[in-house]
PDB file of N, CA and C in Angstrom:
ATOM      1  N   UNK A   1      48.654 -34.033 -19.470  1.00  0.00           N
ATOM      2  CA  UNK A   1      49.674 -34.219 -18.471  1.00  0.00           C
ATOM      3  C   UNK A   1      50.058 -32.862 -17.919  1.00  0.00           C
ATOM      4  N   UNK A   2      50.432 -32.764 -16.563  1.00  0.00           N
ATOM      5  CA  UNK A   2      51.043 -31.584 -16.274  1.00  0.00           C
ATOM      6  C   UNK A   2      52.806 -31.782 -16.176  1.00  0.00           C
ATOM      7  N   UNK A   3      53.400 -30.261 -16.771  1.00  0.00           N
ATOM      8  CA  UNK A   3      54.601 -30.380 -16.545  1.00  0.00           C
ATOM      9  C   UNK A   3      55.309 -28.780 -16.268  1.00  0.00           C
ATOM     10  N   UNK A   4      56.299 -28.962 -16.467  1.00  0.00           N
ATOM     11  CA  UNK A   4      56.740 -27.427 -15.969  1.00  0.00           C
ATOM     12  C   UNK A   4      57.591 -27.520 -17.475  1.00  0.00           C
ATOM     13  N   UNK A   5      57.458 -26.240 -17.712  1.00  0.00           N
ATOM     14  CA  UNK A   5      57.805 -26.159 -19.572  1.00  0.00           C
ATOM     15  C   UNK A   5      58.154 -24.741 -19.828  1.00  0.00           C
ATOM     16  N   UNK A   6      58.535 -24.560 -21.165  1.00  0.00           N
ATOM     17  CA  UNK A   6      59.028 -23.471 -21.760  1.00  0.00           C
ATOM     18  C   UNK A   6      58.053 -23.120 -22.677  1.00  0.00           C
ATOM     19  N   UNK A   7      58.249 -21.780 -23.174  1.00  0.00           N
ATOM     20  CA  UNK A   7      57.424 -21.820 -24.788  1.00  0.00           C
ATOM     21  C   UNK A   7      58.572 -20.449 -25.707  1.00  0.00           C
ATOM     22  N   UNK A   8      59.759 -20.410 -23.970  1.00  0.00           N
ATOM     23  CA  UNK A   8      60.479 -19.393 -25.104  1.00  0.00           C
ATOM     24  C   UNK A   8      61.947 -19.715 -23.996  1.00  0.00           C
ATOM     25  N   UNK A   9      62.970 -19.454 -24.419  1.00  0.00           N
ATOM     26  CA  UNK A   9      63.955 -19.844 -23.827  1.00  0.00           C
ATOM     27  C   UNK A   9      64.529 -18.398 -22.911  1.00  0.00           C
ATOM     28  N   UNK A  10      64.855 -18.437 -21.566  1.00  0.00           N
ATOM     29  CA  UNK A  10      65.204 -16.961 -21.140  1.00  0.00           C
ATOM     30  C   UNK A  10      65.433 -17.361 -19.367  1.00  0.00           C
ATOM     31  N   UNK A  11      65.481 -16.509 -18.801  1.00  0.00           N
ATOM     32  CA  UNK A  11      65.727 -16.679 -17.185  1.00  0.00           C
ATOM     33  C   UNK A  11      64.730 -17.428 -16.854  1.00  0.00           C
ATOM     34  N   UNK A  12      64.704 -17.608 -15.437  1.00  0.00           N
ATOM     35  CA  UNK A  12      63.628 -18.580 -14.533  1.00  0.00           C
ATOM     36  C   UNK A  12      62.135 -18.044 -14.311  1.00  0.00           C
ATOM     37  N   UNK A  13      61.876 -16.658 -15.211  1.00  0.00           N
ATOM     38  CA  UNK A  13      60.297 -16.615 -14.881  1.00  0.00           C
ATOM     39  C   UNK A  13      59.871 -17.291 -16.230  1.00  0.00           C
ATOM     40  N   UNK A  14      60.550 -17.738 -16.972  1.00  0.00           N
ATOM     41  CA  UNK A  14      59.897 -18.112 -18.461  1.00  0.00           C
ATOM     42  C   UNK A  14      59.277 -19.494 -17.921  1.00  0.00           C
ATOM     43  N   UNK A  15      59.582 -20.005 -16.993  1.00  0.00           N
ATOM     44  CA  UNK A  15      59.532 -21.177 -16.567  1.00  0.00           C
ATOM     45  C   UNK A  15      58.203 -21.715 -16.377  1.00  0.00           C
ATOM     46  N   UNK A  16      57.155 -21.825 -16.637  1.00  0.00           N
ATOM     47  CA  UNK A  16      55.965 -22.386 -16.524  1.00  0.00           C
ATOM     48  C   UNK A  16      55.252 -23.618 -15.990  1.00  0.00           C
ATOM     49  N   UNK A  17      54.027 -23.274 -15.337  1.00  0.00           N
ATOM     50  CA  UNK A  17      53.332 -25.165 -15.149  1.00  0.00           C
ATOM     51  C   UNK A  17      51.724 -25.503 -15.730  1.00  0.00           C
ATOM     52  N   UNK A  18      51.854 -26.041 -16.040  1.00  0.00           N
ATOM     53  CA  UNK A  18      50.456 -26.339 -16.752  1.00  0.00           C
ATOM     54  C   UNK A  18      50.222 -27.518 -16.745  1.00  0.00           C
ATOM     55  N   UNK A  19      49.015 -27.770 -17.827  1.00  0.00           N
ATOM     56  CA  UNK A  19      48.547 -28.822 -18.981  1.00  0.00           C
ATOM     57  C   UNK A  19      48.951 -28.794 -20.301  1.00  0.00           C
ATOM     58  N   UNK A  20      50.095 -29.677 -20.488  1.00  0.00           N
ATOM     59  CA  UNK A  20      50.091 -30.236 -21.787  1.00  0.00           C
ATOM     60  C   UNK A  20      49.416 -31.155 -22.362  1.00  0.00           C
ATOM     61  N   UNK A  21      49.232 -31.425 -23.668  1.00  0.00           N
ATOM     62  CA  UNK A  21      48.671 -32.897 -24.661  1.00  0.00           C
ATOM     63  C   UNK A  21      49.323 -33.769 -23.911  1.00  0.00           C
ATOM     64  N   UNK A  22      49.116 -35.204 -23.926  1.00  0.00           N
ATOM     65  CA  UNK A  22      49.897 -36.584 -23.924  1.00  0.00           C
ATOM     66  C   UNK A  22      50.993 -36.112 -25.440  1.00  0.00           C
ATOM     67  N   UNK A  23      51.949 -36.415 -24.684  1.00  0.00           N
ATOM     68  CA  UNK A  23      52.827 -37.323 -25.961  1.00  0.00           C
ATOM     69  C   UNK A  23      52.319 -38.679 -26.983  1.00  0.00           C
ATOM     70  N   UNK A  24      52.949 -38.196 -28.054  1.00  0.00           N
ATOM     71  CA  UNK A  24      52.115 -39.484 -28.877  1.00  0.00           C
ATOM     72  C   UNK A  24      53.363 -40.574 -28.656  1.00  0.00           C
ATOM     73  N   UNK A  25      52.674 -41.823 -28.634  1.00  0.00           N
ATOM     74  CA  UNK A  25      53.492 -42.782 -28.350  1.00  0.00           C
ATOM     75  C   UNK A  25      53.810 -43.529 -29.429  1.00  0.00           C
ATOM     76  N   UNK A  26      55.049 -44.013 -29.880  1.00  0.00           N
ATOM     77  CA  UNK A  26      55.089 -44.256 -31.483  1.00  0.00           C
ATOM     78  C   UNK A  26      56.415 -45.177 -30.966  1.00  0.00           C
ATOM     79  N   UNK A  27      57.134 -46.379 -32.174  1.00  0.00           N
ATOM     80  CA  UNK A  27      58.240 -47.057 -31.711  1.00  0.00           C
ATOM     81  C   UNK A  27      59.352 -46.739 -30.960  1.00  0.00           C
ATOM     82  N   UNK A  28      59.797 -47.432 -30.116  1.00  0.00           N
ATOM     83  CA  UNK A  28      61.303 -46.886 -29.575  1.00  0.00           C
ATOM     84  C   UNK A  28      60.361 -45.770 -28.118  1.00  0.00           C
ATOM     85  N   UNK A  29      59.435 -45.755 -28.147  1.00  0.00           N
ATOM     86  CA  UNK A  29      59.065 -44.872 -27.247  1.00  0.00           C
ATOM     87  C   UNK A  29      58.132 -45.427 -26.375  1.00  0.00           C
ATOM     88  N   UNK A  30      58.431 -44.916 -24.873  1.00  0.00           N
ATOM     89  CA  UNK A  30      57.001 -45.330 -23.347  1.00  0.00           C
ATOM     90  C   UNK A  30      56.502 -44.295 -23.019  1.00  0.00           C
ATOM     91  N   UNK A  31      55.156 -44.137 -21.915  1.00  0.00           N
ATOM     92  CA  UNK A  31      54.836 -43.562 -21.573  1.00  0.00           C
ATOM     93  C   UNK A  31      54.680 -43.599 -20.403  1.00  0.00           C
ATOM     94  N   UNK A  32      55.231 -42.346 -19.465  1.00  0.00           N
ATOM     95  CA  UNK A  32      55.964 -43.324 -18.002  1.00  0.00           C
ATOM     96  C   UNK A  32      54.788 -41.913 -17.025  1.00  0.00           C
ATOM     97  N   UNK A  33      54.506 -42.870 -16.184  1.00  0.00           N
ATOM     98  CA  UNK A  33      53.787 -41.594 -15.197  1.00  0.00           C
ATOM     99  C   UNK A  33      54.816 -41.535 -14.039  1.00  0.00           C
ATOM    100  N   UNK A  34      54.631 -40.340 -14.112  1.00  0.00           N
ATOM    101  CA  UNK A  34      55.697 -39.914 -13.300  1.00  0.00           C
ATOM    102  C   UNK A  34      55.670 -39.955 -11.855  1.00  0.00           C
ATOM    103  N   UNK A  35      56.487 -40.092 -11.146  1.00  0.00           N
ATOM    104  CA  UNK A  35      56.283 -40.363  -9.465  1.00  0.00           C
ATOM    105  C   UNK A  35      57.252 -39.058  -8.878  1.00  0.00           C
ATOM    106  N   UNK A  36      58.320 -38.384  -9.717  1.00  0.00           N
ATOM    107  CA  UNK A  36      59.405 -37.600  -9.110  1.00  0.00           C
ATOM    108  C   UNK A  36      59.856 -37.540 -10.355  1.00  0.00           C
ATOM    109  N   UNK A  37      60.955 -35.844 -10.196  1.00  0.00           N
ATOM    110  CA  UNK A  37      61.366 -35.255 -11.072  1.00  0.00           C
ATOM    111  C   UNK A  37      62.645 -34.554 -10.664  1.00  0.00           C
ATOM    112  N   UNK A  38      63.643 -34.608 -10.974  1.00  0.00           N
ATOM    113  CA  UNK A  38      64.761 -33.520 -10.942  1.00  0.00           C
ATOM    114  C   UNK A  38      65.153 -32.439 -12.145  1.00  0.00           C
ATOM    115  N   UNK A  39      65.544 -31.604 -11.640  1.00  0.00           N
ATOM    116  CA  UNK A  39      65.843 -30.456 -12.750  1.00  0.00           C
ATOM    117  C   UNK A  39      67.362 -30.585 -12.097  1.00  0.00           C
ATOM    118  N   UNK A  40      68.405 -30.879 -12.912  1.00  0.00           N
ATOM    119  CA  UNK A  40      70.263 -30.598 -13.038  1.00  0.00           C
ATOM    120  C   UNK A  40      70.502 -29.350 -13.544  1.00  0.00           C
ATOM    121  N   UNK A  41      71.683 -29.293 -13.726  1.00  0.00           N
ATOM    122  CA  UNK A  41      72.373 -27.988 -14.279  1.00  0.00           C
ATOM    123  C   UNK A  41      71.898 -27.667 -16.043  1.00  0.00           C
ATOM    124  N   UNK A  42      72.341 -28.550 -16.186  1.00  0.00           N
ATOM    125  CA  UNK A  42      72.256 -28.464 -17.933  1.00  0.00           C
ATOM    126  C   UNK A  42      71.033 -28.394 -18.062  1.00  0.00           C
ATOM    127  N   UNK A  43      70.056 -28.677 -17.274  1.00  0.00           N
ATOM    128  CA  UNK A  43      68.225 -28.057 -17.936  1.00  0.00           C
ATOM    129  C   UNK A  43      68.584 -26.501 -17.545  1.00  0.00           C
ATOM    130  N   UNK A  44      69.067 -26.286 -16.570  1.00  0.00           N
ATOM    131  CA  UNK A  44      69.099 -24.785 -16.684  1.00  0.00           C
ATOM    132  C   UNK A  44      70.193 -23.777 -17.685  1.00  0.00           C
ATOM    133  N   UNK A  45      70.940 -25.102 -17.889  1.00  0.00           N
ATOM    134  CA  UNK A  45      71.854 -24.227 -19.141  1.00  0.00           C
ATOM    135  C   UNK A  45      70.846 -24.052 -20.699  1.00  0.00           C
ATOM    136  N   UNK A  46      70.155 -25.478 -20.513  1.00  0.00           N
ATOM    137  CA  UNK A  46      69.491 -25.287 -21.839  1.00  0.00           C
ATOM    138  C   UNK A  46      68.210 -24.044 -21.566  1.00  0.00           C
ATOM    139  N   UNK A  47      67.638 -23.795 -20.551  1.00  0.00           N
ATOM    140  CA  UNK A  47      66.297 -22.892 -20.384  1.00  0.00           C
ATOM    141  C   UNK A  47      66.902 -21.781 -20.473  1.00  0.00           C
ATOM    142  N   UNK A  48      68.391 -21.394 -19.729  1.00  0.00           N
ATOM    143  CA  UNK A  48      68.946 -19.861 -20.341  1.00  0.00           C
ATOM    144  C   UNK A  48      69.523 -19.911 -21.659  1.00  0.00           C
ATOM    145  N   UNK A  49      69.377 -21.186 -22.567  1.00  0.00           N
ATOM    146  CA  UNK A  49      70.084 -20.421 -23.845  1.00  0.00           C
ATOM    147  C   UNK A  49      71.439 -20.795 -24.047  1.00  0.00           C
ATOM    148  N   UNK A  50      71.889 -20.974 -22.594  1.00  0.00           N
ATOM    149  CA  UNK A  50      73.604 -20.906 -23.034  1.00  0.00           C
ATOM    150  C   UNK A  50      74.494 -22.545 -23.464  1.00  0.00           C
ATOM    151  N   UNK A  51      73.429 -23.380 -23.339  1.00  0.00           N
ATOM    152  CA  UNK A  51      73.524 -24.608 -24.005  1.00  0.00           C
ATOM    153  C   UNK A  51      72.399 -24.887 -25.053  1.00  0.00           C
ATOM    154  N   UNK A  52      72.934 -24.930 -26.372  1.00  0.00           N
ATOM    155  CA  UNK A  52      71.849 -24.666 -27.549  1.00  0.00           C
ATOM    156  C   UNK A  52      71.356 -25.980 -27.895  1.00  0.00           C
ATOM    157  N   UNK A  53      70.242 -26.204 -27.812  1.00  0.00           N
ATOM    158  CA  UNK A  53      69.796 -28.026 -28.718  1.00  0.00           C
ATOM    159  C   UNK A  53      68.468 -27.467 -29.113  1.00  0.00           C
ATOM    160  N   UNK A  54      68.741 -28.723 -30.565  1.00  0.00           N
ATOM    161  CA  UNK A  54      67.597 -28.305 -31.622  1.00  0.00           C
ATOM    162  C   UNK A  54      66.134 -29.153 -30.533  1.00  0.00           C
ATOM    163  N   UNK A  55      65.688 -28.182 -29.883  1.00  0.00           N
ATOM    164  CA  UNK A  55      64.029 -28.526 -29.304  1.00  0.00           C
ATOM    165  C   UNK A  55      63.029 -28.090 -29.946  1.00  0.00           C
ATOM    166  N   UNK A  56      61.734 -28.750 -29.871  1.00  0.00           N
ATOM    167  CA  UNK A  56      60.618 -28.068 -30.180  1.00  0.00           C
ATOM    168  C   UNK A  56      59.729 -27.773 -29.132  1.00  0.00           C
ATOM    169  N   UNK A  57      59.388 -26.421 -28.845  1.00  0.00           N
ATOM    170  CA  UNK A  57      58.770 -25.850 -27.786  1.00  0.00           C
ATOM    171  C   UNK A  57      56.943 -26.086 -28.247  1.00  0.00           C
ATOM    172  N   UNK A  58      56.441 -26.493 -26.974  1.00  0.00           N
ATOM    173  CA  UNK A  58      57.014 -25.633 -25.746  1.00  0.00           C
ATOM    174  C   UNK A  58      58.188 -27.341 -25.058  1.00  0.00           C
ATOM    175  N   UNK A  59      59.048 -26.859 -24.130  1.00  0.00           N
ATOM    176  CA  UNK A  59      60.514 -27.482 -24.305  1.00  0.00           C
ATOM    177  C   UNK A  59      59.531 -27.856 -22.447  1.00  0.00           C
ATOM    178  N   UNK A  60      59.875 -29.901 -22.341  1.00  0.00           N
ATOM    179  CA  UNK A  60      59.395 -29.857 -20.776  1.00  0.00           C
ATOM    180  C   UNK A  60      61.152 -29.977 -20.272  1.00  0.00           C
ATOM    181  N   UNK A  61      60.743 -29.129 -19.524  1.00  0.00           N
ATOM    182  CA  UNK A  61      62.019 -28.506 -18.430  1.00  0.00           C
ATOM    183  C   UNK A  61      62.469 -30.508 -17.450  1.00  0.00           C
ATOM    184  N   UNK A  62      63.475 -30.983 -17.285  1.00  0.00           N
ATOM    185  CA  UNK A  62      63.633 -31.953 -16.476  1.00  0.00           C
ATOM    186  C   UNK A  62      63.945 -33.438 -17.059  1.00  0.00           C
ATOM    187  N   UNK A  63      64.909 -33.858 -16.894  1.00  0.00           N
ATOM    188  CA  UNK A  63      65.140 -35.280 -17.853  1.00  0.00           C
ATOM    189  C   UNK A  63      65.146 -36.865 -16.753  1.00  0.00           C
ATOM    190  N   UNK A  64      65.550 -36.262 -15.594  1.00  0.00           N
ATOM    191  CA  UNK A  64      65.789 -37.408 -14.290  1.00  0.00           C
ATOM    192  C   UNK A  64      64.473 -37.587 -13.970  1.00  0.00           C
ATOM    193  N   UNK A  65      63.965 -38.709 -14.226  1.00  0.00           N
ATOM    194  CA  UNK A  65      62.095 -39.037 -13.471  1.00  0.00           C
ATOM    195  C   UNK A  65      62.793 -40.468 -12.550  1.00  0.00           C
ATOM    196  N   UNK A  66      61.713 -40.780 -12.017  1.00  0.00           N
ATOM    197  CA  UNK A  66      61.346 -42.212 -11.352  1.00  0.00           C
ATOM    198  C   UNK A  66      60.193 -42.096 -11.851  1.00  0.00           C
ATOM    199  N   UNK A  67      59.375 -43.657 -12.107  1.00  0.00           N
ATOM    200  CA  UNK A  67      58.139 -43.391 -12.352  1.00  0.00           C
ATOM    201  C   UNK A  67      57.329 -45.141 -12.491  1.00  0.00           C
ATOM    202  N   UNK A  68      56.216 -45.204 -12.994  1.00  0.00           N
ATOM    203  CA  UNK A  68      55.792 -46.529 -14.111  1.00  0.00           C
ATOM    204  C   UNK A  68      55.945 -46.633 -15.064  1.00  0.00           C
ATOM    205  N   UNK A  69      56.072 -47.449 -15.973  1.00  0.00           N
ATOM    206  CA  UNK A  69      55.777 -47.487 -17.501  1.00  0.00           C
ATOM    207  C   UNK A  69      53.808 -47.614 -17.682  1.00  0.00           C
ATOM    208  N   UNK A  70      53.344 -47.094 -18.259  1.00  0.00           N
ATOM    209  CA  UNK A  70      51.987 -47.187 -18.433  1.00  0.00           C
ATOM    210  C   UNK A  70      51.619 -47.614 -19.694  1.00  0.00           C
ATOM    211  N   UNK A  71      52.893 -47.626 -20.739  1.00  0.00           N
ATOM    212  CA  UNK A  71      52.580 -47.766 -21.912  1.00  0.00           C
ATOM    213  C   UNK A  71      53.907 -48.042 -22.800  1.00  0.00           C
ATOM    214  N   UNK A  72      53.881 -48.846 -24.008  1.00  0.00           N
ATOM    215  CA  UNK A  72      54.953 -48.960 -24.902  1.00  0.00           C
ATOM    216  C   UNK A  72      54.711 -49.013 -26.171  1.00  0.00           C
ATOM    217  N   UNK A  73      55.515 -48.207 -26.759  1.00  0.00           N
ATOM    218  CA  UNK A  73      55.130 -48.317 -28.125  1.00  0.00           C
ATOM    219  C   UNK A  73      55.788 -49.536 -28.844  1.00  0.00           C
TER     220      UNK A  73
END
């Protein structure tokens, strides 16, 4: 999948786009292809640091999608 991601938390050049793995899909969880994406405030509080949550990097930047479901666990 491509996404725009972290692999270290800091200003807006840390900010990255690539290829990630698929997510593994396991209960309680979908796999949605994405059509659109927003980035809010609080992704940028969490990418500078100054809002702390336990993530595991590399961290995908953006929580607001539209999209399909392609899959359910």
């Amino acid at each position: 999948m491509r996404a725009a991601f972290l692999e270290r938390f800091g200003g807006p050049e840390v900010i990255q786009y690539g290829e990630l793995p698929d997510p593994p899909i396991g209960p309680r969880r979908v796999l949605v292809r994405v059509a659109a994406v927003a980035v809010n405030p609080i992704d940028t509080y969490i990418r500078g640091g100054a809002f702390k949550i336990a993530a595991p990097l590399p961290y995908i930047v953006g929580r607001d999608l539209a999209g399909t479901v392609v899959e359910v666990g």
